[in-house]
N, C-alpha and C. Protein backbone atom coordinates (compact mmCIF):
# COMPACT_ATOMS: atom_id res chain seq x y z
N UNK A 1 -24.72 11.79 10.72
CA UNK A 1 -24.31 11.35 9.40
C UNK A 1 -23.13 12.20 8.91
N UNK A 2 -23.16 13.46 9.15
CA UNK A 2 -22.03 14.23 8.52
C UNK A 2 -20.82 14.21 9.49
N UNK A 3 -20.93 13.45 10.49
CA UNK A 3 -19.90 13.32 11.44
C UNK A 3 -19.33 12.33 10.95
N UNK A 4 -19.76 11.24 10.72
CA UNK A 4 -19.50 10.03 9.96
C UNK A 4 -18.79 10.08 8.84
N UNK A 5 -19.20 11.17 7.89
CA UNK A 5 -18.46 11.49 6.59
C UNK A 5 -17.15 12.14 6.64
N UNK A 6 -17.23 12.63 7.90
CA UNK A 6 -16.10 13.70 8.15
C UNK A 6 -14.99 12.92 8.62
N UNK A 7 -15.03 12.02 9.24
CA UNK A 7 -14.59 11.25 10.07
C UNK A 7 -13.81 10.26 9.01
N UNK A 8 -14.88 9.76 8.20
CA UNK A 8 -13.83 8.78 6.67
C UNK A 8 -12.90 9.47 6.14
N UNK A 9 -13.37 10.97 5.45
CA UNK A 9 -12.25 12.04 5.19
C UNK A 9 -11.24 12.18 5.40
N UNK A 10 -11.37 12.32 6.96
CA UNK A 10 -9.92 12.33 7.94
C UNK A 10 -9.23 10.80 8.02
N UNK A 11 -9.78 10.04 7.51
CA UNK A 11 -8.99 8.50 7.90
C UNK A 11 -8.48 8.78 6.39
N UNK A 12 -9.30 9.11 5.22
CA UNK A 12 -9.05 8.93 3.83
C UNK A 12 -7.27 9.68 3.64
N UNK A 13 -7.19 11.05 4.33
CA UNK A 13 -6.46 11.69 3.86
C UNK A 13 -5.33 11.41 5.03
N UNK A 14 -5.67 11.14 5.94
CA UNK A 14 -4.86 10.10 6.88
C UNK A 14 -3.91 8.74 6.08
N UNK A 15 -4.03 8.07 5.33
CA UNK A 15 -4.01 6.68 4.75
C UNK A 15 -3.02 7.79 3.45
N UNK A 16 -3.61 8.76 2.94
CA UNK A 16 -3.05 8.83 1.98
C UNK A 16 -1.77 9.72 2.12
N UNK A 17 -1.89 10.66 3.51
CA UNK A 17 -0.54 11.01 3.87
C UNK A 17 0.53 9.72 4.53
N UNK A 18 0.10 8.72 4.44
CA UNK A 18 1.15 8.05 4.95
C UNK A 18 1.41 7.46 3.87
N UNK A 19 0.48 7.02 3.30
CA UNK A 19 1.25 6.31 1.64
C UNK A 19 2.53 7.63 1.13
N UNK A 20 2.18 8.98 0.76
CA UNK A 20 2.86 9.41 0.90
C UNK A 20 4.37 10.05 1.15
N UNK A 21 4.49 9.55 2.75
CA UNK A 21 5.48 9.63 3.18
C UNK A 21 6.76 8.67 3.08
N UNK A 22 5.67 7.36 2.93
CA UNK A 22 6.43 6.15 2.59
C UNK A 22 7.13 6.06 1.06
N UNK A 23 6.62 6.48 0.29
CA UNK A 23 6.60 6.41 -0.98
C UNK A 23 8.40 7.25 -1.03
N UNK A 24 8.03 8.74 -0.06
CA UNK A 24 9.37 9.61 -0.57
C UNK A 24 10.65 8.82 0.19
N UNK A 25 10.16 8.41 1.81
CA UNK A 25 11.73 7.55 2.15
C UNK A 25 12.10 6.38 1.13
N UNK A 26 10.83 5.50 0.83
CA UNK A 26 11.24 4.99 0.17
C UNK A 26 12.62 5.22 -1.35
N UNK A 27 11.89 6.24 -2.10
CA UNK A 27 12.95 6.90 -3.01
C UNK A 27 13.87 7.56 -2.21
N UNK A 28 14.07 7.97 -0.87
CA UNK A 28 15.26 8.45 -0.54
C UNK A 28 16.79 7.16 0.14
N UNK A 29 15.97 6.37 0.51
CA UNK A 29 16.61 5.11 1.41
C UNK A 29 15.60 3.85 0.53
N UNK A 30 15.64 3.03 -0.82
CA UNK A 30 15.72 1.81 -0.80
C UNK A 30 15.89 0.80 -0.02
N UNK A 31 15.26 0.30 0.29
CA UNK A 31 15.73 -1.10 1.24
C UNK A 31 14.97 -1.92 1.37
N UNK A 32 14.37 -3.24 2.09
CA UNK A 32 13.65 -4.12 1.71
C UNK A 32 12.38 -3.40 2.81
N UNK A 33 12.72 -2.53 3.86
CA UNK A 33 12.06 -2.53 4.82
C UNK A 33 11.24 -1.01 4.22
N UNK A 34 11.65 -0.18 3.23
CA UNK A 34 11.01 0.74 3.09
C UNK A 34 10.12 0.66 2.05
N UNK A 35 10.29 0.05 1.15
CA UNK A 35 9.57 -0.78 0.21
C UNK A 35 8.81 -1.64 0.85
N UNK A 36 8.65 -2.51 1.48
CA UNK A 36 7.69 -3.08 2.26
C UNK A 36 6.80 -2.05 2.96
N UNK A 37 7.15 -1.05 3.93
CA UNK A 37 6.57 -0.20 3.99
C UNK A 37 5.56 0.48 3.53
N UNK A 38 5.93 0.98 2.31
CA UNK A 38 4.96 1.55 0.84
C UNK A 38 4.55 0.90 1.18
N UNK A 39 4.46 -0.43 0.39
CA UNK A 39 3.27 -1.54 -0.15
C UNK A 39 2.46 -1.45 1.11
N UNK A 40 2.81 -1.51 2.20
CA UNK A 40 1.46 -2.12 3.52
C UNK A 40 0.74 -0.57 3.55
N UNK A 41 1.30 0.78 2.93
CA UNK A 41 0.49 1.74 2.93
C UNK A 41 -0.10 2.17 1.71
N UNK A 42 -0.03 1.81 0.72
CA UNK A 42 -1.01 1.17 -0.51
C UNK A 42 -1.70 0.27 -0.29
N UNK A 43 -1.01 -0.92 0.56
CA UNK A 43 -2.54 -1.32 0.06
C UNK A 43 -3.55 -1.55 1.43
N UNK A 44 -3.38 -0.17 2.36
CA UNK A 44 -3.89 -0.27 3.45
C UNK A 44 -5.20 0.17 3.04
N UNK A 45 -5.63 1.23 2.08
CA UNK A 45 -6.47 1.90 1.47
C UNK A 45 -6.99 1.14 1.05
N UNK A 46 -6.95 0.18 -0.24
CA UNK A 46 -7.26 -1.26 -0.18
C UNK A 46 -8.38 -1.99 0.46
N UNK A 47 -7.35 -2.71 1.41
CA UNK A 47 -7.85 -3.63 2.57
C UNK A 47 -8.67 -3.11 3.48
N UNK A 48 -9.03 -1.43 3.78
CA UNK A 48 -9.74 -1.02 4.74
C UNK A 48 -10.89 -0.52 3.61
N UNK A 49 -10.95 -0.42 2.70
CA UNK A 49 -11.83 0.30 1.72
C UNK A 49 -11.71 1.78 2.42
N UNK A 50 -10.82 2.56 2.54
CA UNK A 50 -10.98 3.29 2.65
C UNK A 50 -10.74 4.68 0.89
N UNK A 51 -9.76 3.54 0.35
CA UNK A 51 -9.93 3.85 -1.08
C UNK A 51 -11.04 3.79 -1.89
N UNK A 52 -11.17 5.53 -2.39
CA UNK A 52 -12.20 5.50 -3.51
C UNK A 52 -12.05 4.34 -4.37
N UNK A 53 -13.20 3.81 -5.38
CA UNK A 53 -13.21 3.35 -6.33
C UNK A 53 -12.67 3.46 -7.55
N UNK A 54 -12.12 4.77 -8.09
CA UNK A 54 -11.57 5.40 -8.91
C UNK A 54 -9.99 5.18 -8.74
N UNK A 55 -9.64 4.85 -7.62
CA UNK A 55 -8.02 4.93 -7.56
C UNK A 55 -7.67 3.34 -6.97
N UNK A 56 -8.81 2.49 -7.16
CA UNK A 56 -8.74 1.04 -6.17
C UNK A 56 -7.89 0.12 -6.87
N UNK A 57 -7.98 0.22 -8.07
CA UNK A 57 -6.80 -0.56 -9.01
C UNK A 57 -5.25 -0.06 -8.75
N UNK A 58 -5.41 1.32 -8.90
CA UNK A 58 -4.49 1.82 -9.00
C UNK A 58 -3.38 1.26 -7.98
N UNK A 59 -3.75 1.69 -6.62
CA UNK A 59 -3.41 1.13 -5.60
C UNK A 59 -2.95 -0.23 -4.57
N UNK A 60 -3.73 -1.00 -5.61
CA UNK A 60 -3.90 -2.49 -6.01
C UNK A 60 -2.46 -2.75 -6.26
N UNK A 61 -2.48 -2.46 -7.81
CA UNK A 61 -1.13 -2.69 -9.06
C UNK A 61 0.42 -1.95 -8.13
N UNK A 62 -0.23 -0.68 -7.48
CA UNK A 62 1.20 -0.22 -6.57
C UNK A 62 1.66 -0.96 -5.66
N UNK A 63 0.70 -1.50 -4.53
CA UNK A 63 1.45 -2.25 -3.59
C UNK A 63 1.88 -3.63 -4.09
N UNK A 64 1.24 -4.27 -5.16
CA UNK A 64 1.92 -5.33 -5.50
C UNK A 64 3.25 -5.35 -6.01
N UNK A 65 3.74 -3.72 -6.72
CA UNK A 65 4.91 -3.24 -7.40
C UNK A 65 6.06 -3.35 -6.29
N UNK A 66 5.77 -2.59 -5.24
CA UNK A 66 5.98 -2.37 -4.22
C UNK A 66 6.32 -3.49 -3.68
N UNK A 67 5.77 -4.63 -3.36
CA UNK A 67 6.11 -5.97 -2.38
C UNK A 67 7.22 -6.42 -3.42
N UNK A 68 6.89 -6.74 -4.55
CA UNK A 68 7.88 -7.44 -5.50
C UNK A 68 9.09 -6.41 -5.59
N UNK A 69 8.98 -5.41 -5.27
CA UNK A 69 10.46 -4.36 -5.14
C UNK A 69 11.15 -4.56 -3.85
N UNK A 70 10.58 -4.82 -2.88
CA UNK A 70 11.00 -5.45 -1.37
C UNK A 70 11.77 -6.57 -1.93
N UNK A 71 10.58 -7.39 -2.27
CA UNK A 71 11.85 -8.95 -2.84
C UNK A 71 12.96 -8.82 -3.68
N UNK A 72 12.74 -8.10 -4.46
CA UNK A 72 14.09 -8.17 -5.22
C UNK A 72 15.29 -7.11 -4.37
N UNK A 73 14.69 -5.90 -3.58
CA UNK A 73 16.22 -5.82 -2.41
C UNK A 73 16.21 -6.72 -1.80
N UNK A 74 15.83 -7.70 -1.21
CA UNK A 74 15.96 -8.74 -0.04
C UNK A 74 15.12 -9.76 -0.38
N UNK A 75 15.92 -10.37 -1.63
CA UNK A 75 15.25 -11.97 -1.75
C UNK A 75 15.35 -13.15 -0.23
N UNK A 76 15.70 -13.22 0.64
CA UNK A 76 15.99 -13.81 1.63
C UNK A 76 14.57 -13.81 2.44
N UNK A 77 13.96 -12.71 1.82
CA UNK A 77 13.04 -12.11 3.29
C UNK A 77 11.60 -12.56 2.18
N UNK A 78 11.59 -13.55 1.31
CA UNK A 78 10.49 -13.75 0.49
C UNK A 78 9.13 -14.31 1.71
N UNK A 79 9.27 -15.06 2.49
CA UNK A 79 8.22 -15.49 3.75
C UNK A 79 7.86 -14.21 4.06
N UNK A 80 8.04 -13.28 4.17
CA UNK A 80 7.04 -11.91 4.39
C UNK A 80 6.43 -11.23 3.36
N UNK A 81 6.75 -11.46 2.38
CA UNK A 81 6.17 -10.96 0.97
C UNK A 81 5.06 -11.89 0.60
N UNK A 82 5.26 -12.74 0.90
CA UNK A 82 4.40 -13.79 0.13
C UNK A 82 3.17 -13.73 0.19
N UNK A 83 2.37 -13.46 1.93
CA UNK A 83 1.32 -13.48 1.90
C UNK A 83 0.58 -12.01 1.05
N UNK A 84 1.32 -11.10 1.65
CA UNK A 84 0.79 -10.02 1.19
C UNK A 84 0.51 -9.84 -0.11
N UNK A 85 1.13 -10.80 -1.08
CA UNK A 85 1.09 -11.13 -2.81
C UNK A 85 -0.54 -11.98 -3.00
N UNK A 86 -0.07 -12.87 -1.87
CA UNK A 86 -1.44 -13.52 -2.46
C UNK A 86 -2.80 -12.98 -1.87
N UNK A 87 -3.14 -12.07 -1.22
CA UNK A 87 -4.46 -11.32 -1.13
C UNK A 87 -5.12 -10.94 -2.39
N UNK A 88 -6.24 -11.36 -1.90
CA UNK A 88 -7.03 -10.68 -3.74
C UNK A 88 -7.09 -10.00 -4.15
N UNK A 89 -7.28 -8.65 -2.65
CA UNK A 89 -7.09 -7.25 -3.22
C UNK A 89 -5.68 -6.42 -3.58
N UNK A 90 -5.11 -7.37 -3.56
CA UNK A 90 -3.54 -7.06 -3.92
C UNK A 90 -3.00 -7.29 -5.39
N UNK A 91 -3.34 -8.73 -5.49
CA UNK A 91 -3.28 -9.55 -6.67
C UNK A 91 -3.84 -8.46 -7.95
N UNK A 92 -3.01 -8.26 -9.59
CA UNK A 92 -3.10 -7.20 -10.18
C UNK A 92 -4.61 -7.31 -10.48
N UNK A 93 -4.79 -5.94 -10.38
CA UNK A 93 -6.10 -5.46 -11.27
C UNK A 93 -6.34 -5.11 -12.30
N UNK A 94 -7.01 -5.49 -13.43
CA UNK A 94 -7.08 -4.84 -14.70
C UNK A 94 -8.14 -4.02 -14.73
């Protein structure tokens, strides 16, 4: 059991160093592809539940920020945004 716990930990803080990383290229290099980026590592936490409950909105409301910031650098490239908009756990949370 505590192997098990240890093991989510390491995926938890795994997921959240890559959101992370994405987040700073992102603010260093804009582009449709780094912004897309973010978002699939927001809302990877998300989609895997590997996100606490406490930060699940949060994370939610970011990658959706995030996809719609992709589209507006690269309206052209809307067929890859799209699905990722309409997931439920994506779709905003209040």
């Amino acid at each position: 059991m505590l192997d098990a716990a240890l093991t989510l930990e390491e995926l938890s803080l795994s997921c959240e160093k890559r959101r992370e990383a994405a987040l700073k290229h992102l603010a260093a290099s804009p582009s449709f592809a780094s912004a897309f980026a973010a978002a699939e590592a927001c809302a990877h936490g998300v989609l895997t539940g590997l996100a606490d409950d406490a930060s699940l909105a949060q994370l939610a409301n970011q990658a959706r920020e995030l996809y719609l910031q992709a589209l507006q650098l690269d309206p052209l490239r809307a067929n890859e945004v799209e699905e990722p908009l309409g997931w439920p756990a994506v779709k905003q949370v209040s």
